[in-house]
Structures are given as structure tokens and as C-alpha cells.
PDB file of N, CA and C in Angstrom:
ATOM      1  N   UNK A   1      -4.522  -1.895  -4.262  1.00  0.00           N
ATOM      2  CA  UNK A   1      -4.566  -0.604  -4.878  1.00  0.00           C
ATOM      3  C   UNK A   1      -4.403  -0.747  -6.390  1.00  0.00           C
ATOM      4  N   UNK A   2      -3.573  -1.740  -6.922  1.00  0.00           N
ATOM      5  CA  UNK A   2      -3.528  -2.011  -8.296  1.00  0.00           C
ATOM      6  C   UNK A   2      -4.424  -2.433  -8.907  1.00  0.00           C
ATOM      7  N   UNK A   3      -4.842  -3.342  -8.278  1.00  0.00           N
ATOM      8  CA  UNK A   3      -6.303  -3.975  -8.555  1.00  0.00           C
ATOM      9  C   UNK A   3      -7.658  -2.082  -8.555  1.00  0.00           C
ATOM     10  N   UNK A   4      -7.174  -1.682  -8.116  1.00  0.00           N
ATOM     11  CA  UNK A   4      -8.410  -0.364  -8.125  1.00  0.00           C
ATOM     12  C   UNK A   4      -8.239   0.421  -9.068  1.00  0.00           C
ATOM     13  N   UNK A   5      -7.005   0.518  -9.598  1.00  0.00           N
ATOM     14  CA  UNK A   5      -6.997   1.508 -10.366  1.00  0.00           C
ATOM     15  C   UNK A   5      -6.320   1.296 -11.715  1.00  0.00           C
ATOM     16  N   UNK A   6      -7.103  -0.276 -11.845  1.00  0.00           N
ATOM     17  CA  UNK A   6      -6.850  -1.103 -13.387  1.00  0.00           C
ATOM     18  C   UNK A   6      -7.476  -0.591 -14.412  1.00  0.00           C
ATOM     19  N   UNK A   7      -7.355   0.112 -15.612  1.00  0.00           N
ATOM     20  CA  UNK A   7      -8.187   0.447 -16.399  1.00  0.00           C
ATOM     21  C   UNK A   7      -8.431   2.161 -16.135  1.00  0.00           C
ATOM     22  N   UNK A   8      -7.393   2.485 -15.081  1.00  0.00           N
ATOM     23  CA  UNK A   8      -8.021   4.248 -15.091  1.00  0.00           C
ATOM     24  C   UNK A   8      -6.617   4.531 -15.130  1.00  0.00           C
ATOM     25  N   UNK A   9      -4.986   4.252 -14.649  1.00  0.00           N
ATOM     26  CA  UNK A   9      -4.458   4.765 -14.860  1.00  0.00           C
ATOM     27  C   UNK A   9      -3.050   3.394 -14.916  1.00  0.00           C
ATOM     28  N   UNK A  10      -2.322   3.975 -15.950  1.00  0.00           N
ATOM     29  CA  UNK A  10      -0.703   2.684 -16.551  1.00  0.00           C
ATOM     30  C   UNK A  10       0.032   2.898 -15.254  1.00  0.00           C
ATOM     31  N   UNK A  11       0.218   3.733 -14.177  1.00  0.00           N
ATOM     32  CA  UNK A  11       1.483   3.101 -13.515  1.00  0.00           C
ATOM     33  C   UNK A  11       1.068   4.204 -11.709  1.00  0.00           C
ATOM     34  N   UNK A  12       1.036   3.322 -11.179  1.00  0.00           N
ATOM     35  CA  UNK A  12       0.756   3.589  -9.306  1.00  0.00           C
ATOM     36  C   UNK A  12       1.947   3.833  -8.681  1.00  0.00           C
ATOM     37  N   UNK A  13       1.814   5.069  -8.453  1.00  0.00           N
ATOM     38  CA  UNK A  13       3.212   5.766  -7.183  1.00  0.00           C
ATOM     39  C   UNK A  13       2.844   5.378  -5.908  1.00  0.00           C
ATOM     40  N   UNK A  14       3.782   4.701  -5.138  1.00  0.00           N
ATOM     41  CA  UNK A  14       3.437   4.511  -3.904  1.00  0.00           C
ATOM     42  C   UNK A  14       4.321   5.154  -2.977  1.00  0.00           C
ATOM     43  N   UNK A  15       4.263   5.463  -1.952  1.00  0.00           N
ATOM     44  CA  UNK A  15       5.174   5.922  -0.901  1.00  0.00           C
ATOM     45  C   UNK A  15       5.348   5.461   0.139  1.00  0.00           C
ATOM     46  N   UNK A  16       6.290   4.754   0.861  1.00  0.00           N
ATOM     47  CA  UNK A  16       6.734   4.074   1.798  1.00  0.00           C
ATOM     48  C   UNK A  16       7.435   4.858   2.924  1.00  0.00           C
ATOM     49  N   UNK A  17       7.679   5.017   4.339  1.00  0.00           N
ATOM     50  CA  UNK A  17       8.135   5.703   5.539  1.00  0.00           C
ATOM     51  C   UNK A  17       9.138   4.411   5.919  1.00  0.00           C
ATOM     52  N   UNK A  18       9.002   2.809   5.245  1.00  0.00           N
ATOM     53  CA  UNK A  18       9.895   1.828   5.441  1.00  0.00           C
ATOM     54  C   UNK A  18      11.513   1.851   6.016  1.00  0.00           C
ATOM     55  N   UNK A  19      11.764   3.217   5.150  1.00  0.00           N
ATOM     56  CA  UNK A  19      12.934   3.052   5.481  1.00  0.00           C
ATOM     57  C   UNK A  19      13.940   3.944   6.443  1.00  0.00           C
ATOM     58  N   UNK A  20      12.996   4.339   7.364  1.00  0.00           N
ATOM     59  CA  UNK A  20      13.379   5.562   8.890  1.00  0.00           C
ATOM     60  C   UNK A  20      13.374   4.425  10.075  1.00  0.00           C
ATOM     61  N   UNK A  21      12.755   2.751   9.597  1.00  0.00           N
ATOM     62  CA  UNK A  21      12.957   1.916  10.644  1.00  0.00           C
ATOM     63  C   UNK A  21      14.213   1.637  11.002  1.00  0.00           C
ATOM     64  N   UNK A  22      14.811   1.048  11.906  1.00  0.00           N
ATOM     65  CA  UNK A  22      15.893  -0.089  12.468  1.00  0.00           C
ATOM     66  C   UNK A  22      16.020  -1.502  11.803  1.00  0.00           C
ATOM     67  N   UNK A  23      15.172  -1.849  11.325  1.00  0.00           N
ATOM     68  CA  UNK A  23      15.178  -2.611  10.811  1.00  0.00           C
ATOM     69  C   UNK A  23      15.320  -3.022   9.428  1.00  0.00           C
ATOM     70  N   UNK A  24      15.014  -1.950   8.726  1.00  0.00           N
ATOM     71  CA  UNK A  24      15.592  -1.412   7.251  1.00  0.00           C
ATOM     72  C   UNK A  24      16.756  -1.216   7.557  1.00  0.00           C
ATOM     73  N   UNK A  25      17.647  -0.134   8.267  1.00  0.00           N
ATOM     74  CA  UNK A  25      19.191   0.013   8.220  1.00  0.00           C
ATOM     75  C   UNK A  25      19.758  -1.693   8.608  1.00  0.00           C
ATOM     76  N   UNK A  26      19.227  -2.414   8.987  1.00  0.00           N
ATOM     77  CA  UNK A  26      19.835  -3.313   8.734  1.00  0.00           C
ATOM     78  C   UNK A  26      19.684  -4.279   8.325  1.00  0.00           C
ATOM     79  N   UNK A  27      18.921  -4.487   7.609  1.00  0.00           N
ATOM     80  CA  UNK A  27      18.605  -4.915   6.232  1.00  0.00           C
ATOM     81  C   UNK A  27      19.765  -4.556   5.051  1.00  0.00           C
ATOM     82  N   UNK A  28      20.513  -3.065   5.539  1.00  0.00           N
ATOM     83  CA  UNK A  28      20.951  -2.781   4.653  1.00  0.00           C
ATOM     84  C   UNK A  28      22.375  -2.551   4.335  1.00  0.00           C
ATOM     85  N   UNK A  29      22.649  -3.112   6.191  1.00  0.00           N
ATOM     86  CA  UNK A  29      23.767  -3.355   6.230  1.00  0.00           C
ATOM     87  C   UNK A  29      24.119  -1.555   7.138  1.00  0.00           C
ATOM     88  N   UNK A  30      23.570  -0.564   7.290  1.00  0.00           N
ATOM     89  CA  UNK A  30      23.816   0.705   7.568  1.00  0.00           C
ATOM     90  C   UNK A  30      23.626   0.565   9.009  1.00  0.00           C
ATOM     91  N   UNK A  31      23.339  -0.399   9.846  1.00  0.00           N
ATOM     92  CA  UNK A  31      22.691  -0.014  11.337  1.00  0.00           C
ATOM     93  C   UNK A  31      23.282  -1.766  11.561  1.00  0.00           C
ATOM     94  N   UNK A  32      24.334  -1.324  12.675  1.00  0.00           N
ATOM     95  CA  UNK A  32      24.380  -2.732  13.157  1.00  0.00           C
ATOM     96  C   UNK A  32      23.741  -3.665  13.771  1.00  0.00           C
ATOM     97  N   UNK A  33      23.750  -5.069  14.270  1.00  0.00           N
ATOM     98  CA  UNK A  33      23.357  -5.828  14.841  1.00  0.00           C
ATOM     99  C   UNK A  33      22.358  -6.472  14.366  1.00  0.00           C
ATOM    100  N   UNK A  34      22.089  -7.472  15.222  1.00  0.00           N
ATOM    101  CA  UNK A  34      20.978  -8.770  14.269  1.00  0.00           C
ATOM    102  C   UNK A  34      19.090  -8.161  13.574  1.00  0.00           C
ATOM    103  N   UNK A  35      19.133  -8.722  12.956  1.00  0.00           N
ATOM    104  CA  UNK A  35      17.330  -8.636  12.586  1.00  0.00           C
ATOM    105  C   UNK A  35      16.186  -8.184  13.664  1.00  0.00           C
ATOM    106  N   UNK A  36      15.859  -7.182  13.297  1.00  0.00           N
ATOM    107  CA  UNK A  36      14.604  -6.986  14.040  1.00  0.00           C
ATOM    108  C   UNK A  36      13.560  -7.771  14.032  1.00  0.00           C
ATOM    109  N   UNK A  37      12.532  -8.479  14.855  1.00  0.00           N
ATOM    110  CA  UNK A  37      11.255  -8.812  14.734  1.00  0.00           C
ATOM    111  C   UNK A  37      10.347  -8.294  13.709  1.00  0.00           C
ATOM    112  N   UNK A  38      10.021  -8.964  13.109  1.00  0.00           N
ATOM    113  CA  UNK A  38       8.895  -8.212  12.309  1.00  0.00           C
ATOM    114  C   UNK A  38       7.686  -8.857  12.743  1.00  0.00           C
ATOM    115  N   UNK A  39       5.995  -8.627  12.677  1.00  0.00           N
ATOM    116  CA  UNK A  39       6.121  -7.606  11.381  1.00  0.00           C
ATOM    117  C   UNK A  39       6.209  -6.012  12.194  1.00  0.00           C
ATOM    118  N   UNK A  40       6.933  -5.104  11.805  1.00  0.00           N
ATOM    119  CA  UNK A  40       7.211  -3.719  12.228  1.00  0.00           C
ATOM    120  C   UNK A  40       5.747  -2.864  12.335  1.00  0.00           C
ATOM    121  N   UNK A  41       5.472  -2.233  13.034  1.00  0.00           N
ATOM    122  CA  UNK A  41       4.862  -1.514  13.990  1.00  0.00           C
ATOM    123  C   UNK A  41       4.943   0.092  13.920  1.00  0.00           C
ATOM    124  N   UNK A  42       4.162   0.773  14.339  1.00  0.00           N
ATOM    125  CA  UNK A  42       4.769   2.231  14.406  1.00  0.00           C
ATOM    126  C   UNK A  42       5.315   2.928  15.147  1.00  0.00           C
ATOM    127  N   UNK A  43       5.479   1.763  16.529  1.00  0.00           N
ATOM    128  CA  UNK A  43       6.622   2.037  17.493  1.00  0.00           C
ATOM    129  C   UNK A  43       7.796   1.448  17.570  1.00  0.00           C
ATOM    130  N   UNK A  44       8.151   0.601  16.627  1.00  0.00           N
ATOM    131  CA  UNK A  44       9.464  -0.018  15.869  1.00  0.00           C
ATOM    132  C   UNK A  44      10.518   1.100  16.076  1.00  0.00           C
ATOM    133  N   UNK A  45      11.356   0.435  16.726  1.00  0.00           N
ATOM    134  CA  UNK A  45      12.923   1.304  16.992  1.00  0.00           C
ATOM    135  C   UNK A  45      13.299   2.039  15.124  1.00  0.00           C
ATOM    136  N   UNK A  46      13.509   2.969  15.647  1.00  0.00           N
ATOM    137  CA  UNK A  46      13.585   4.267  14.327  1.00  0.00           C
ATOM    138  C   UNK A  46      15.603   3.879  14.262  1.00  0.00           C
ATOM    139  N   UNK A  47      16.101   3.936  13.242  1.00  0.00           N
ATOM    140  CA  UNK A  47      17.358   4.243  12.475  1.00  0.00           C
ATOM    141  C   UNK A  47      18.137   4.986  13.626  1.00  0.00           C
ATOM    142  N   UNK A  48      19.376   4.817  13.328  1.00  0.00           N
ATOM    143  CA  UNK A  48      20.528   6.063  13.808  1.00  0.00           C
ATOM    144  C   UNK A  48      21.231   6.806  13.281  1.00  0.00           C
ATOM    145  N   UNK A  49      21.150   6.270  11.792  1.00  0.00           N
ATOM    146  CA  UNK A  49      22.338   6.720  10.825  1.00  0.00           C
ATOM    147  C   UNK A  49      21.601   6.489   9.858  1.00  0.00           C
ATOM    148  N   UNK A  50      21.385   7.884   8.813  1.00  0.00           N
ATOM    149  CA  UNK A  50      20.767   8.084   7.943  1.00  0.00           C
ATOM    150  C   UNK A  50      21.367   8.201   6.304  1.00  0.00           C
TER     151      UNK A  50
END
């Protein structure tokens, strides 16, 4: 996407849903227990604690 829109505009907003996974909260220390499998999916176990 950066590569596309070199020369038309200085700075690309992106938006990510990354972090409603299970695997982000614990990443982040917010959702216990070990590492999820990646790579994450869109049926990836969703968060508990927001």
C-alpha cells in the first residue's frame, strides 16, 4: 500500500481489528496463558478482557 501511494500522499493511515484477538491480549500480557498459533485467522479465539 506504501508502495501505491508514493508520490500522491506523505503519510498512510492504516487500521488494524489485531487487537480483539487472544492472541494480542497475550502478547500483552492482558489474557493469560501461553502463545497462540499463528498465523491468526478470522476464527482465532477473540479476547476476554478488554
Amino acid at each position: 500500500m506504501v508502495e501505491a501511494f508514493r508520490g500522491v500522499a506523505r503519510r498512510v493511515v492504516a487500521i488494524s481489528s489485531q487487537d480483539v484477538y487472544l492472541a494480542y491480549g497475550r502478547l500483552t500480557g492482558l489474557e493469560p496463558g501461553p502463545a497462540e498459533p499463528v498465523p491468526l485467522t478470522e476464527h482465532s479465539p477473540l479476547r476476554t478482557r478488554l
